[in-house]
Protein backbone atom coordinates (compact mmCIF):
# COMPACT_ATOMS: atom_id res chain seq x y z
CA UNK A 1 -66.66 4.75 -22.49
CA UNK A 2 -64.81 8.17 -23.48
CA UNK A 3 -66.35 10.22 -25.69
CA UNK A 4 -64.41 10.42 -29.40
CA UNK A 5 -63.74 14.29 -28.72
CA UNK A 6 -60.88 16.53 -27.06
CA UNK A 7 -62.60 16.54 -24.10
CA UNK A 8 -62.44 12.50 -23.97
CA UNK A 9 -59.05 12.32 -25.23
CA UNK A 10 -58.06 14.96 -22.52
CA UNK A 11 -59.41 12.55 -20.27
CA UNK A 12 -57.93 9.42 -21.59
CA UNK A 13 -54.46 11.10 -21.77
CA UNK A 14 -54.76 11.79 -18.31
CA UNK A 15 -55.53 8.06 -17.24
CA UNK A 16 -53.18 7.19 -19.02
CA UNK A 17 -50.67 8.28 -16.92
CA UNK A 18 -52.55 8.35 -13.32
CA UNK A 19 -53.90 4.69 -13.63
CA UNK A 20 -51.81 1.67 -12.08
CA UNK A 21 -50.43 -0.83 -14.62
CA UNK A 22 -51.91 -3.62 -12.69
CA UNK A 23 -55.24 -2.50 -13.16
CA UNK A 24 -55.13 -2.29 -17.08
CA UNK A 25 -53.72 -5.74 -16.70
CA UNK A 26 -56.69 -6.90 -14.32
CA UNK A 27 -59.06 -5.21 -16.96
CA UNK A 28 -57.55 -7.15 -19.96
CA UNK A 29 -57.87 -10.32 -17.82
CA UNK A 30 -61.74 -9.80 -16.83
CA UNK A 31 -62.39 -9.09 -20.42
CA UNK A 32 -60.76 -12.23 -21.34
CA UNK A 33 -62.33 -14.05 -18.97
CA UNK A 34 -65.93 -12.32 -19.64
CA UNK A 35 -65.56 -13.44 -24.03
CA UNK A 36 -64.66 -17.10 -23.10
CA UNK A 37 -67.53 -17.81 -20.82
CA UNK A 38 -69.50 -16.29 -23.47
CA UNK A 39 -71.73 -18.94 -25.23
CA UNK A 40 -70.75 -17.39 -28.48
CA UNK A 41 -67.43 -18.06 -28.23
CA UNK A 42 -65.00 -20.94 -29.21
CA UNK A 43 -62.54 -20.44 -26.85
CA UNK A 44 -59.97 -18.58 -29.13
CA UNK A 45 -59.30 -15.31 -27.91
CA UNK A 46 -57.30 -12.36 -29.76
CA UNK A 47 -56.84 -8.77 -29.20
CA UNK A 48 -56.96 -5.56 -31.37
CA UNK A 49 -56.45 -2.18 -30.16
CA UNK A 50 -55.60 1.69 -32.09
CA UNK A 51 -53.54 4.41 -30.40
CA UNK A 52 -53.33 3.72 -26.56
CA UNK A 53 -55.54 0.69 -27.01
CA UNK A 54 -52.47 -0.60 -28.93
CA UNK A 55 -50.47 -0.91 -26.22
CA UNK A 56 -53.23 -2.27 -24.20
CA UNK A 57 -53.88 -5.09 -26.74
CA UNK A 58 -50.26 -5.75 -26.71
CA UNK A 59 -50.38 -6.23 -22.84
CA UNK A 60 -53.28 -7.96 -23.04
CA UNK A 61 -51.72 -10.50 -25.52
CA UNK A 62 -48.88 -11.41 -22.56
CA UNK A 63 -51.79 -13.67 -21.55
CA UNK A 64 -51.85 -16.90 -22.43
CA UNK A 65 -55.03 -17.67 -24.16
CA UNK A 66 -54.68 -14.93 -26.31
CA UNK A 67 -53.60 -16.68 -29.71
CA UNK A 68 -53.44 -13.66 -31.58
CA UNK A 69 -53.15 -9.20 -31.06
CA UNK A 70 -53.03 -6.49 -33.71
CA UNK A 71 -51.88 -3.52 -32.28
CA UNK A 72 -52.25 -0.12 -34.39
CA UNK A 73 -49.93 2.43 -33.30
CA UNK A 74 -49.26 1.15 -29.89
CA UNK A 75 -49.21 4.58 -28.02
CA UNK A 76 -45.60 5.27 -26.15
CA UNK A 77 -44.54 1.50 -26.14
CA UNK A 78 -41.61 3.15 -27.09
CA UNK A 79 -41.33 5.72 -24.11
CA UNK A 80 -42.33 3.10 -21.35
CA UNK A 81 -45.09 5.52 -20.92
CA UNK A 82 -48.17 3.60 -19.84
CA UNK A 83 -49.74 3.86 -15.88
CA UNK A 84 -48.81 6.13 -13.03
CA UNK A 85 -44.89 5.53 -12.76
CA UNK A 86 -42.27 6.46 -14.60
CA UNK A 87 -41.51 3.05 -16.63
CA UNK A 88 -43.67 0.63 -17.60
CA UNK A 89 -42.78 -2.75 -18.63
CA UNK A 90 -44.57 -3.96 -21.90
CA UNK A 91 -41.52 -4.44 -24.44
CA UNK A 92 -39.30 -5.97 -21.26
CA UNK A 93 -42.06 -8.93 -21.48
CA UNK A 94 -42.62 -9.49 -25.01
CA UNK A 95 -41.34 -12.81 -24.82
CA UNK A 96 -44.26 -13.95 -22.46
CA UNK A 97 -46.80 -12.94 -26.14
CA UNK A 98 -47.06 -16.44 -27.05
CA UNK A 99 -49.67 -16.10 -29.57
CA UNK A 100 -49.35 -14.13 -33.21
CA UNK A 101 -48.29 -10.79 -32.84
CA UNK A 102 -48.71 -8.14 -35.58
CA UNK A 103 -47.75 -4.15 -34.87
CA UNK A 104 -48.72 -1.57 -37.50
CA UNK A 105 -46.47 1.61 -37.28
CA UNK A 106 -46.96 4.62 -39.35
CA UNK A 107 -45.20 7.88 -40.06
CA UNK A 108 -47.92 10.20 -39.29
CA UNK A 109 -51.13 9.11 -37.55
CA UNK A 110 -53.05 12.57 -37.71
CA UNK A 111 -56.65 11.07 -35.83
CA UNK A 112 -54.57 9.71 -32.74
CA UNK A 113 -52.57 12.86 -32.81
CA UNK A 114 -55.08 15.06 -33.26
CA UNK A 115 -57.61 13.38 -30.64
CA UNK A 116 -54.88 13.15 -28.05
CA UNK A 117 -53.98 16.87 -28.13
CA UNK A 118 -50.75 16.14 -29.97
């Protein structure tokens, strides 16, 4: 866990660029995995995420048993700007989201922006 400071979101930024896609993927799938063995749970899984954890939700919602993501501000989506590369490939494979999908976009987002260094 980052901390909610510039030092964390220095960090974060950084990861963000430096970690391999697959492994975010393998994360979202472990966590999956990890809430429906849970006794807790019924078996319905969904996804919400805020700035980069946006874009992870929306990745995470590419599998399967997800039936439903909200993603807040899904940080550079746009840009193809997620893992160490140059291109990532989240809105290529938006047709593999078969659950509900809803993306909240804003004008100005001045917590992410200013927590990210922006």
């Amino acid at each position: 866990m980052l901390p909610y400071d510039q030092a964390g979101a220095d960090r974060g930024n950084a990861n963000k660029i430096t970690k391999e896609l697959a492994s975010y993927d393998a994360d979202a799938r472990a966590v999956l995995d990890y809430l429906k063995a849970h006794p807790a749970c019924t078996g319905k899984l969904g996804v919400l995420g805020i700035c980069i954890g946006g874009h992870l939700s929306f990745r995470a919602a590419m599998n399967p048993d997800v039936l439903a993501a909200v993603c807040f501000y899904a940080t550079d989506i746009h840009k193809h700007g997620l893992g160490k590369g140059t291109h990532d490939n989240s809105l290529d494979r938006v047709r593999e989201i078969r659950g509900e999908l809803l993306l909240i976009w804003a004008g100005k987002i001045p917590t992410c922006r200013a927590r990210a260094g922006r």
